[in-house]
N, C-alpha and C. Protein backbone atom coordinates (compact mmCIF):
# COMPACT_ATOMS: atom_id res chain seq x y z
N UNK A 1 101.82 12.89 14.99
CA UNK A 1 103.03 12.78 15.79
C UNK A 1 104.16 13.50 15.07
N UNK A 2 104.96 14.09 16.15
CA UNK A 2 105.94 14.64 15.28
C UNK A 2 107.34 14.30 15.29
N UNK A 3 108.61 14.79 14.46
CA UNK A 3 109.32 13.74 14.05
C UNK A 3 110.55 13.70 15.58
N UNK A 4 110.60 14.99 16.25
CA UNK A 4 111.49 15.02 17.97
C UNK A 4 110.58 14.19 18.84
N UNK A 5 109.19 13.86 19.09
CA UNK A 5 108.61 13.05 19.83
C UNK A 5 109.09 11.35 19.47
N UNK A 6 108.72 11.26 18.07
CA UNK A 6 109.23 9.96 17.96
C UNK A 6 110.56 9.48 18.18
N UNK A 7 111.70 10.13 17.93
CA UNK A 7 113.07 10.00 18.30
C UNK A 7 113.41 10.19 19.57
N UNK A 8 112.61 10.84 20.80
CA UNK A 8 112.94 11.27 21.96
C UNK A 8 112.33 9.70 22.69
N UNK A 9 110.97 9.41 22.20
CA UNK A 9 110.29 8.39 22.54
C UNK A 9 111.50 6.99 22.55
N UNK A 10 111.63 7.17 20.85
CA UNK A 10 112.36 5.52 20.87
C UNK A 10 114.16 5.70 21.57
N UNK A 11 114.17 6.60 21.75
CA UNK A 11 115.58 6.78 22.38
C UNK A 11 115.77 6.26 23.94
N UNK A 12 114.25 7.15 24.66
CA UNK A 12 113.99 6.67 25.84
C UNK A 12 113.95 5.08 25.97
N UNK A 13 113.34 4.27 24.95
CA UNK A 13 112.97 3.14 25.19
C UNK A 13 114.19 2.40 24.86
N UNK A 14 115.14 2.89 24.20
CA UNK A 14 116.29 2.10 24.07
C UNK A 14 117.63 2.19 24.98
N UNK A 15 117.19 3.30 25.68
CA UNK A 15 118.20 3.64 26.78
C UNK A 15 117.57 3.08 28.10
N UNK A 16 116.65 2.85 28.65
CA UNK A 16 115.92 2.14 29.33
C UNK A 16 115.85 0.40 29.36
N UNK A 17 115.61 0.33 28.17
CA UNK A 17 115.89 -1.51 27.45
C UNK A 17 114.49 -2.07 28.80
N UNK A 18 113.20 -1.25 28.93
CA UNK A 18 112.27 -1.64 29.67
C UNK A 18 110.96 -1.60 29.34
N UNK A 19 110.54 -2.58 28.57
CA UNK A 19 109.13 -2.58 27.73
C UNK A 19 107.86 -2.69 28.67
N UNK A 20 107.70 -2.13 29.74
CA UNK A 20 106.74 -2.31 30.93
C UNK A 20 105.66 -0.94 30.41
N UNK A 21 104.68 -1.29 30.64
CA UNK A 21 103.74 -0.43 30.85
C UNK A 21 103.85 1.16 31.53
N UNK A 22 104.22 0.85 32.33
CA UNK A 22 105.09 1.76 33.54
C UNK A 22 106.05 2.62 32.58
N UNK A 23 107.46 2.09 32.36
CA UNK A 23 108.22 2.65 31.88
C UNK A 23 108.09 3.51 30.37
N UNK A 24 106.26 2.70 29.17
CA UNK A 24 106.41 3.31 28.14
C UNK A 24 105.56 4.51 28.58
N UNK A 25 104.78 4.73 29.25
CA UNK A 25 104.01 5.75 30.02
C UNK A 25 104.87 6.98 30.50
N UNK A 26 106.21 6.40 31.30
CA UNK A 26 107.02 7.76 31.55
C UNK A 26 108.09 8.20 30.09
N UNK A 27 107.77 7.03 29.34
CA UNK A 27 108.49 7.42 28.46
C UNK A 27 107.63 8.80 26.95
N UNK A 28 106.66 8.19 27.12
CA UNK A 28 105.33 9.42 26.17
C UNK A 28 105.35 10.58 26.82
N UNK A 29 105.54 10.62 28.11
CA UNK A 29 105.60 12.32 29.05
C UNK A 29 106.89 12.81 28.68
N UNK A 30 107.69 12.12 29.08
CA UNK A 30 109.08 12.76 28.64
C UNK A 30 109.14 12.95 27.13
N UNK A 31 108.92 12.07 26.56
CA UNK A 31 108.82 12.55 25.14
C UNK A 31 108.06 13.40 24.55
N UNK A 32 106.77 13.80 25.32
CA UNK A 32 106.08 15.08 24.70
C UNK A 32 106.59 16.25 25.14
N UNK A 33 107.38 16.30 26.91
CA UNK A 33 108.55 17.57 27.18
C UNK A 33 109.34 17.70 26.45
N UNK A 34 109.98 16.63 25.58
CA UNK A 34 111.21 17.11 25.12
C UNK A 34 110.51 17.52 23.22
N UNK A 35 110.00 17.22 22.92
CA UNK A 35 109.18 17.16 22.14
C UNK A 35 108.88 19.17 21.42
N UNK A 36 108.53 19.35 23.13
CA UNK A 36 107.75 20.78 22.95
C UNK A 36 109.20 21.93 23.22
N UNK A 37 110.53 21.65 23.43
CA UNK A 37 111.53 22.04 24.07
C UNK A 37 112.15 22.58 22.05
N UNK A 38 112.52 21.61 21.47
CA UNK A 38 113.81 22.36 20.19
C UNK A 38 112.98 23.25 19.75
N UNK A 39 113.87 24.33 19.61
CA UNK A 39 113.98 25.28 18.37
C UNK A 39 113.64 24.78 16.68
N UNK A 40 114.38 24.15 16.68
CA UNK A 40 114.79 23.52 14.88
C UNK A 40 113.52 22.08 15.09
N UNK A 41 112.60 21.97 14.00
CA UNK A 41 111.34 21.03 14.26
C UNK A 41 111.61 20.42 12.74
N UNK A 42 111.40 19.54 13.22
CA UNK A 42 111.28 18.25 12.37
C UNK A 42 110.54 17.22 12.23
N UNK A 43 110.05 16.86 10.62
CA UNK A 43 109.12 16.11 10.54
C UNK A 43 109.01 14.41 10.80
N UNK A 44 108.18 13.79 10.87
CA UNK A 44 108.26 12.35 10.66
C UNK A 44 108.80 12.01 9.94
N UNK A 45 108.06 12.75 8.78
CA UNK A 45 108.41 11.91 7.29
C UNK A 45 110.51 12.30 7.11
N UNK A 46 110.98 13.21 7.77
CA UNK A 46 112.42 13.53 7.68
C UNK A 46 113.17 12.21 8.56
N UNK A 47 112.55 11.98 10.03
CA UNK A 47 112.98 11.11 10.60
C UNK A 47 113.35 9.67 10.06
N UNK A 48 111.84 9.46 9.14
CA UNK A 48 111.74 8.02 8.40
C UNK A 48 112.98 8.12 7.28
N UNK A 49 112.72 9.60 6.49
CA UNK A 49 113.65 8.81 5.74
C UNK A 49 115.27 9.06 5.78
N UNK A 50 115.72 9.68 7.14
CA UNK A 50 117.09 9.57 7.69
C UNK A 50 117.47 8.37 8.04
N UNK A 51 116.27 7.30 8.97
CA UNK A 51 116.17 5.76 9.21
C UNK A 51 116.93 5.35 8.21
N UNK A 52 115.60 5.18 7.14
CA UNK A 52 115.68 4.59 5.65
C UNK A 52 116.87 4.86 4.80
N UNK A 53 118.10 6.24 5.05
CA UNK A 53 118.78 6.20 4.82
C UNK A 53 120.06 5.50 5.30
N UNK A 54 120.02 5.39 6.53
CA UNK A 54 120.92 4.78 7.47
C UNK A 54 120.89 3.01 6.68
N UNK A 55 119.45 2.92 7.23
CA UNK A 55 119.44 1.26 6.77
C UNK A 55 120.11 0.74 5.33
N UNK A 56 119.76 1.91 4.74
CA UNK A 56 119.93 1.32 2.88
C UNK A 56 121.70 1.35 3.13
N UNK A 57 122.72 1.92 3.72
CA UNK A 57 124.30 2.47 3.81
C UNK A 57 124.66 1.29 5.07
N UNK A 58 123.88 0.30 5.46
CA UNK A 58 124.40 -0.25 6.36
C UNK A 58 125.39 -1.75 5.44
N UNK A 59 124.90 -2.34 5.11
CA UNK A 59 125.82 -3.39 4.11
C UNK A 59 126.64 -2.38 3.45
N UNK A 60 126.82 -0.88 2.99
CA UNK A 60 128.31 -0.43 2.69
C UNK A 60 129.34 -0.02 3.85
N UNK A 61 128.77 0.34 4.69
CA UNK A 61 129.39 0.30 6.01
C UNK A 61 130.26 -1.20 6.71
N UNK A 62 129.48 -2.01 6.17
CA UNK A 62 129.93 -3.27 6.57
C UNK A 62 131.45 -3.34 5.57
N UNK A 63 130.75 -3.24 4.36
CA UNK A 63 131.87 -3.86 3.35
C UNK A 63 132.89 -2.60 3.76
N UNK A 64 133.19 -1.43 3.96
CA UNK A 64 134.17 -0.51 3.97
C UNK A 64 135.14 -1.06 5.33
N UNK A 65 134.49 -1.25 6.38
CA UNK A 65 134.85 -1.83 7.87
C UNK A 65 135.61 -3.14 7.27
N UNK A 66 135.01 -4.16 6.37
CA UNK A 66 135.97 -5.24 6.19
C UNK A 66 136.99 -5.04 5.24
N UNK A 67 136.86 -4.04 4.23
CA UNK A 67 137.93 -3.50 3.61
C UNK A 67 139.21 -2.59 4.57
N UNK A 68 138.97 -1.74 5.32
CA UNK A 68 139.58 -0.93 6.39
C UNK A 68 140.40 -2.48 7.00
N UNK A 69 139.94 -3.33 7.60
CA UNK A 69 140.34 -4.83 8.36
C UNK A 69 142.23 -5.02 6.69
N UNK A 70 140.93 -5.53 6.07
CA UNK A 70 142.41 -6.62 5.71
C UNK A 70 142.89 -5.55 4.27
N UNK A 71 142.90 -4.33 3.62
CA UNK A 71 143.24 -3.67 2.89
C UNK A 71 143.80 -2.20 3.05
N UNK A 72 144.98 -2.16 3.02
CA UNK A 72 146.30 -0.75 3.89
C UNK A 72 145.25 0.22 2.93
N UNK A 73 144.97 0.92 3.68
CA UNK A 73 144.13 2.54 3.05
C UNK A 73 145.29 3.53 4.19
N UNK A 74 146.62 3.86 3.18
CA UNK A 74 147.10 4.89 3.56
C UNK A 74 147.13 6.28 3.23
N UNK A 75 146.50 6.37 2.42
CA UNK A 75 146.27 7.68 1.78
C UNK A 75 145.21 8.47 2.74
N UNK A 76 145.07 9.47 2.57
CA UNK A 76 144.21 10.63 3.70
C UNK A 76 143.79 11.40 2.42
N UNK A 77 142.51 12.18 2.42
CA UNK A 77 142.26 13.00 1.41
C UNK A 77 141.49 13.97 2.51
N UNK A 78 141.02 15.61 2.16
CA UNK A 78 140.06 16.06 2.99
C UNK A 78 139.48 17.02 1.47
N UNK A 79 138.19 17.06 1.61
CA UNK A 79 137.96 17.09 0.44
C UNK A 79 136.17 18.28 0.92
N UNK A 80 136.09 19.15 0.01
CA UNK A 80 134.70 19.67 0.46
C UNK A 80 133.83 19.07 -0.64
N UNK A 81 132.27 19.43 0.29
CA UNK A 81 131.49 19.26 -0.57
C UNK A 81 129.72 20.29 0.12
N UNK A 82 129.56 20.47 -1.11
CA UNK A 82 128.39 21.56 -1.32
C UNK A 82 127.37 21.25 0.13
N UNK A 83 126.47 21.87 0.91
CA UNK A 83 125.66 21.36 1.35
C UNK A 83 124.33 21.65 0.74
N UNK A 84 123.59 20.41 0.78
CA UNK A 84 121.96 20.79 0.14
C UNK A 84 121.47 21.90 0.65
N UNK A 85 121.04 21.91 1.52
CA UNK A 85 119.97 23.22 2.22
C UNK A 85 120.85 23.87 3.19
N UNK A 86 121.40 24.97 2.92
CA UNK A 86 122.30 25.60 3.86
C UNK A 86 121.52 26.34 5.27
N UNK A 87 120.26 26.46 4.67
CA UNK A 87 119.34 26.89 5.92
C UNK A 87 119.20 26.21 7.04
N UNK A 88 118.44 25.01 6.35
CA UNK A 88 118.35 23.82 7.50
C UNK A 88 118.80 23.23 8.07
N UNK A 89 119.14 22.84 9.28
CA UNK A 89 120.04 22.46 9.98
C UNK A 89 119.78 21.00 10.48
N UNK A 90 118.21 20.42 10.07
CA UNK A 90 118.10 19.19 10.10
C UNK A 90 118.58 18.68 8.80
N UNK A 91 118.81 19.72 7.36
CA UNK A 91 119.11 18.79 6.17
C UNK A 91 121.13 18.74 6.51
N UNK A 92 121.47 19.78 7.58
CA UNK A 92 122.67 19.65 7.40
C UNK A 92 122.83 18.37 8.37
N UNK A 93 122.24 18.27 9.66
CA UNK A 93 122.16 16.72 10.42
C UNK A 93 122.78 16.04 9.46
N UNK A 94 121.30 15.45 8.80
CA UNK A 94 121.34 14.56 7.84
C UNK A 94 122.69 14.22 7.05
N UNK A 95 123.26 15.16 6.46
CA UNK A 95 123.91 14.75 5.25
C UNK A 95 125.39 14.74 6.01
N UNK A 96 125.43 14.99 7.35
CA UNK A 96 126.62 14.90 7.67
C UNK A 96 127.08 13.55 8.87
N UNK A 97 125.54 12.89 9.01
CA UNK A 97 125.73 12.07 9.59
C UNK A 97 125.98 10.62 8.76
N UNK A 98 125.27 10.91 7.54
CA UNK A 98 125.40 9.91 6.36
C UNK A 98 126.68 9.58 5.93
N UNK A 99 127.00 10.91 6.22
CA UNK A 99 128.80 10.61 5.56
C UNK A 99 129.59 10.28 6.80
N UNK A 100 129.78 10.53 7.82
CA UNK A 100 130.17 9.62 8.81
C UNK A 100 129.69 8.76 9.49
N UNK A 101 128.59 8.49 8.79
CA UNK A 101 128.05 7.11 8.98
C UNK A 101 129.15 5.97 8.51
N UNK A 102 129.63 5.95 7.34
CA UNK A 102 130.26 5.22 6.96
C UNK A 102 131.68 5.05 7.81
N UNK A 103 132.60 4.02 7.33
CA UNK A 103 133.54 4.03 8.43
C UNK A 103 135.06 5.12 7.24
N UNK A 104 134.83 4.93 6.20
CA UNK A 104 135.64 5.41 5.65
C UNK A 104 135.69 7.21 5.55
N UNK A 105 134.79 7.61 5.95
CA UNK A 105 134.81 8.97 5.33
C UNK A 105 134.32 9.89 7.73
N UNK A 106 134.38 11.17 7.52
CA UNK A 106 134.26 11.82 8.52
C UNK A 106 133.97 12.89 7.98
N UNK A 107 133.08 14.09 8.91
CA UNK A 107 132.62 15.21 8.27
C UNK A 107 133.89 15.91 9.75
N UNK A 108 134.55 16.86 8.88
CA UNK A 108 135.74 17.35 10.06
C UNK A 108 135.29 19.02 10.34
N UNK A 109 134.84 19.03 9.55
CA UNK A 109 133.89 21.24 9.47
C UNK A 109 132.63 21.44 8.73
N UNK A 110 132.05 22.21 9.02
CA UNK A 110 130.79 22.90 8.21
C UNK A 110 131.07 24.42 8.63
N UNK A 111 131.02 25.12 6.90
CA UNK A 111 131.43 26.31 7.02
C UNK A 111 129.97 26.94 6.82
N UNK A 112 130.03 27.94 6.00
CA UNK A 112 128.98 28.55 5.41
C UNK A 112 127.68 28.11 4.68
N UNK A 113 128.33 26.86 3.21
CA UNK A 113 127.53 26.22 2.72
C UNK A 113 128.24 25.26 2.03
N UNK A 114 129.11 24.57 2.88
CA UNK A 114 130.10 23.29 2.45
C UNK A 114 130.38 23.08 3.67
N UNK A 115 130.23 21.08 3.38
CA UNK A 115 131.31 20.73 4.85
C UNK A 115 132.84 20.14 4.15
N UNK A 116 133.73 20.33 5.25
CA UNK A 116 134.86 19.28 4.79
C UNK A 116 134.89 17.70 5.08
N UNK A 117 135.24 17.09 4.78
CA UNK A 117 134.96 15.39 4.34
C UNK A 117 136.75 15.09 4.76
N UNK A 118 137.32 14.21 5.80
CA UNK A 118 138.26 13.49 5.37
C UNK A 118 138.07 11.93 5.37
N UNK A 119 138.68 11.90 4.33
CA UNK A 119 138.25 10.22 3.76
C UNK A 119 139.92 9.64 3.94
N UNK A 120 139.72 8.21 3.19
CA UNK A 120 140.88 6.83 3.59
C UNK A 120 140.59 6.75 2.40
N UNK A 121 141.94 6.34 1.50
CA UNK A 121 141.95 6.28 0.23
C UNK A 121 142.66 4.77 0.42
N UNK A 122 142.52 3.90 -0.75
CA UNK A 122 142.98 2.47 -0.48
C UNK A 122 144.42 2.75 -1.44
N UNK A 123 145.52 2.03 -1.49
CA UNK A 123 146.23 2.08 -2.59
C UNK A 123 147.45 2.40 -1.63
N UNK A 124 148.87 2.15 -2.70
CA UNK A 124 149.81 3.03 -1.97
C UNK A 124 150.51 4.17 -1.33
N UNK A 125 151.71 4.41 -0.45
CA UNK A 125 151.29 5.62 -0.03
C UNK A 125 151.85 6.35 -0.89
N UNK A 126 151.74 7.49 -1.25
CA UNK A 126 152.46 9.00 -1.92
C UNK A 126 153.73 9.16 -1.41
């Protein structure tokens, strides 16, 4: 299996919210069309461990969201940073969804082979 079938699959099934026989059946067709459709291919093992990344950043996500709540972050920073694989465009996915994954930080550009980052700094203002 490959790693756009499985994400097209569980997407269908979560946009649907219909665990019927019926519905996972139209959901494996559609997912092998869309499957056979991108350009840019990607593996399982990339999918799993984008998951696995998400999951491990979810309790810092939490704690940043309750810090953002009751702690003034007035400061603004925008800040670059290198990208791993400037080729790939699933490693650029990745690393730019990680960082706005969180609630504190946003990916605002990707140039050449850096994105820009603006982040929330805690402390007083300047």
């Amino acid at each position: 299996m490959s790693g756009p079938f499985i994400l097209a699959f569980g997407i269908w099934m979560l946009l649907t919210a219909d665990f019927s026989r019926t519905n996972a059946l139209a959901g494996l067709v559609v997912a092998a069309l869309v499957a056979l459709l991108p350009k840019h291919r990607f593996s399982a093992w990339q999918l799993f461990r984008l998951i696995l990344s998400v999951l491990i950043r979810v309790p810092m996500a939490i704690w940043e969201s309750a810090c953002i709540v009751f702690i003034p972050h007035p400061n603004e920073r925008i800040s670059t940073e290198k990208i791993q694989h400037p080729q790939n465009r699933w490693s650029i996915f990745c690393q730019s969804f990680i960082i706005t994954f969180t609630p504190r930080s946003l990916v605002v550009s990707e140039d050449d082979d850096e994105i820009r980052i603006h982040s929330l700094e805690p402390g007083d203002p300047s």
